[in-house]
Protein backbone atom coordinates (compact mmCIF):
# COMPACT_ATOMS: atom_id res chain seq x y z
CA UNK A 1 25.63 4.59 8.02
CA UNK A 2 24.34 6.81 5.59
CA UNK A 3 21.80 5.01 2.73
CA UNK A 4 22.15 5.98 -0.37
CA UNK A 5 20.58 4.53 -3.96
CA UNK A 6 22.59 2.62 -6.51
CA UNK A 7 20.48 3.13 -9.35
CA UNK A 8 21.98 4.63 -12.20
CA UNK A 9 21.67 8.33 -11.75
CA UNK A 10 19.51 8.23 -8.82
CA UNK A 11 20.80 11.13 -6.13
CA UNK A 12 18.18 9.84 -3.47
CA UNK A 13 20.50 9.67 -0.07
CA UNK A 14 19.11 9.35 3.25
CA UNK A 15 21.68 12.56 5.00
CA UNK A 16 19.89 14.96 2.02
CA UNK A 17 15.95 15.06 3.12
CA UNK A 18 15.20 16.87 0.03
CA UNK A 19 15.88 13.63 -1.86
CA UNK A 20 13.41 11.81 0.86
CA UNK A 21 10.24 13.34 -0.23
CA UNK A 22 6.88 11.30 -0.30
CA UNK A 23 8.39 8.59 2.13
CA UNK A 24 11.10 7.04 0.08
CA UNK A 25 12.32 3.67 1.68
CA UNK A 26 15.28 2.08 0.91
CA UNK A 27 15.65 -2.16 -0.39
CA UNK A 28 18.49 -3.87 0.66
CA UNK A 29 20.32 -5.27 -2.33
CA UNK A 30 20.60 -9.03 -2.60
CA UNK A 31 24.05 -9.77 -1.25
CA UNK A 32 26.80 -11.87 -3.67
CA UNK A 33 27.16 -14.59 -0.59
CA UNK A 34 23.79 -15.78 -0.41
CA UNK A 35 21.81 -15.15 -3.80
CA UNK A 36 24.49 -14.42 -6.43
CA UNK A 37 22.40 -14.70 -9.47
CA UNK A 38 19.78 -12.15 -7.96
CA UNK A 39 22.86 -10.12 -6.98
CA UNK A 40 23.80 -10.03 -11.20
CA UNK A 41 20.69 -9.37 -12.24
CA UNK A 42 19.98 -6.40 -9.66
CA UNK A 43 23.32 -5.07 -10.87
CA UNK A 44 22.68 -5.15 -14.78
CA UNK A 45 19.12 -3.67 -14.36
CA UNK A 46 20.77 -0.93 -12.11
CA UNK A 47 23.02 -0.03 -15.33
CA UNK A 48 26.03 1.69 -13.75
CA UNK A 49 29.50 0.83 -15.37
CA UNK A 50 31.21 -2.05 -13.96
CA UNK A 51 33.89 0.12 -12.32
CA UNK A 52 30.80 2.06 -9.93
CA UNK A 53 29.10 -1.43 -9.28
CA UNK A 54 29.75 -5.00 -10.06
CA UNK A 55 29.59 -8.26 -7.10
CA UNK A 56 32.75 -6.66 -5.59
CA UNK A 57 31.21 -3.66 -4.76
CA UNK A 58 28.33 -5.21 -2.87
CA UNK A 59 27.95 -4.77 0.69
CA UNK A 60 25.74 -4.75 3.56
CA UNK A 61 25.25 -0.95 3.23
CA UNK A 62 24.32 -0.88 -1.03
CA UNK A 63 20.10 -0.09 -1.62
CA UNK A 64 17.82 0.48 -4.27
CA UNK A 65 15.05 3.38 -3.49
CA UNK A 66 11.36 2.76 -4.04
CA UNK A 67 11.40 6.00 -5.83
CA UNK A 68 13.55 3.64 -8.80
CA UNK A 69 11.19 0.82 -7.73
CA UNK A 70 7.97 2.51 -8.93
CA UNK A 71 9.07 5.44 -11.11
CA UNK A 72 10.75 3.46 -13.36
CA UNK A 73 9.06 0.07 -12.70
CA UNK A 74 12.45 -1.87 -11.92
CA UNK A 75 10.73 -3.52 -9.17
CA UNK A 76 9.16 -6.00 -11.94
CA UNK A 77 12.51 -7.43 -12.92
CA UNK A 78 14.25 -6.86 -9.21
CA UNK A 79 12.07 -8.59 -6.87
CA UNK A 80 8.57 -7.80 -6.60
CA UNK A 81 7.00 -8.53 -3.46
CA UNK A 82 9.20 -5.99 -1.28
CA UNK A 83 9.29 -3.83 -4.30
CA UNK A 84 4.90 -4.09 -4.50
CA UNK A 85 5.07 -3.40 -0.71
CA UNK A 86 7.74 -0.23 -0.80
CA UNK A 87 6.11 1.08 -3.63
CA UNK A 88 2.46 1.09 -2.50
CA UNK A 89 2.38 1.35 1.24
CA UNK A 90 1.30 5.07 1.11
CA UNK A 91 -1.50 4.02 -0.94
CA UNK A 92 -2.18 1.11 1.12
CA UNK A 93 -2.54 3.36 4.30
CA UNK A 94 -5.08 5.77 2.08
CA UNK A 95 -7.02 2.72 0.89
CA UNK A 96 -7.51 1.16 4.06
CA UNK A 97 -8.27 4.91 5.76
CA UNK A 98 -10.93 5.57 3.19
CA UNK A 99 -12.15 1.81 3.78
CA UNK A 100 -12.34 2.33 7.08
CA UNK A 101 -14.55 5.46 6.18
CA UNK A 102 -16.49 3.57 4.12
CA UNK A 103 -17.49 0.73 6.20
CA UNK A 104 -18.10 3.28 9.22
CA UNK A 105 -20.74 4.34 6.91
CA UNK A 106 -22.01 1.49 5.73
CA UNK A 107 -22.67 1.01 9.15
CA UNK A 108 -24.32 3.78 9.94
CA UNK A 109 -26.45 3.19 7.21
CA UNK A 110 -27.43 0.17 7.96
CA UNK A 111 -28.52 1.04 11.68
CA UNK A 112 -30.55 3.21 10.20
CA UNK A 113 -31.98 1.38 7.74
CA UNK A 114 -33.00 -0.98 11.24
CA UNK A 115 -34.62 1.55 13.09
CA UNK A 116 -36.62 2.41 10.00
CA UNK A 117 -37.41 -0.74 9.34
CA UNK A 118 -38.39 -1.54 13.23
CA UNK A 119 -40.43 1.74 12.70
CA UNK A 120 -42.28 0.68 9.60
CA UNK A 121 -42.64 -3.03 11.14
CA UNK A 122 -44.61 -1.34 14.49
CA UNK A 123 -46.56 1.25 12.19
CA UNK A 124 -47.40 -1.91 9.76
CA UNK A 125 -48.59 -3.56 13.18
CA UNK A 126 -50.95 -0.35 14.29
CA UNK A 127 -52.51 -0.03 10.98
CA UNK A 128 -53.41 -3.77 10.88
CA UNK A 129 -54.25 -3.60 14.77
CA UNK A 130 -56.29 -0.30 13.97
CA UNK A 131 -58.22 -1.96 11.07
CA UNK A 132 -59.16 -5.09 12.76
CA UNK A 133 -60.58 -2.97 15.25
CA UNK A 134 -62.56 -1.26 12.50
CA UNK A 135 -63.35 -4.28 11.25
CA UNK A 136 -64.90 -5.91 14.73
CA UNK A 137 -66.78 -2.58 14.99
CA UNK A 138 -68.76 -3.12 12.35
C-alpha cells in the first residue's frame, strides 16, 4: 500500500521518489481505537478541512512524513520521541561516523603519546645511568 503524508499540503508519497529525497520516513498516525485524544490533536495540527481528515478518515494506512516533522517542527506538538528519532537519524549516523573518527584518533594519539613517553622514560634512564657512571669515575 502506497504511503502517502497527511499534512496539509504536503505531496511527499512513497510511489513518487522525487518526493523521497534525503531519506524521508513515514510516522504512523495514532489510530482513533486506541489513543483518541492523540488521534484529535494529530488531526488539528495537520490542518486539513474536516471533509479530507477527521477520526473517520483514520486508518491503518494514514502517516505524517519527517520532512513535516522537522521542517515545520510539528513533531513538538505530535509526539516527540519518534518524531526526535525520524527527524535526526541522518545526523545521528554522521555524528556517530565522525565520533568514531574521532576516537580512532584519539587513539592513535594516545599510543603515540606511550611510545614517546616509554622513549623519554628509557632515555631519562641512560642519562641518569650515564651520569652516575661519570660520577663513580671521578
Amino acid at each position: 500500500m502506497p504511503k502517502h503524508c497527511a499534512y496539509g499540503l504536503c505531496n511527499t508519497d512513497s510511489r513518487y521518489p522525487k518526493t523521497l529525497e534525503g531519506g524521508v520516513e513515514f510516522l504512523p498516525f495514532p489510530k482513533p481505537k486506541t489513543n483518541l485524544d492523540k488521534c484529535r490533536e494529530w488531526i488539528k495540527q495537520c490542518g486539513r478541512p474536516h471533509s479530507q481528515l477527521n477520526v473517520s478518515k483514520i486508518t491503518k494506512n494514514t502517516y505524517i512524513c519527517s520532512k513535516v516533522v522537522s521542517i515545520r517542527g510539528v513533531a513538538g506538538d505530535l509526539h516527540r520521541k519518534e518524531a526526535r528519532d525520524l527527524g535526526n537519524q541522518e545526523e545521528v549516523r554522521t555524528l556517530r561516523d565522525a565520533l568514531t573518527a574521532h576516537e580512532q584518533e584519539i587513539i592513535s594519539l594516545r599510543v603515540k603519546l606511550e611510545v614517546k613517553d616509554r622513549e623519554l622514560h628509557l632515555y631519562n634512564q641512560l642519562q641518569g645511568s650515564v651520569s652516575q657512571s661519570r660520577f663513580n669515575n671521578l
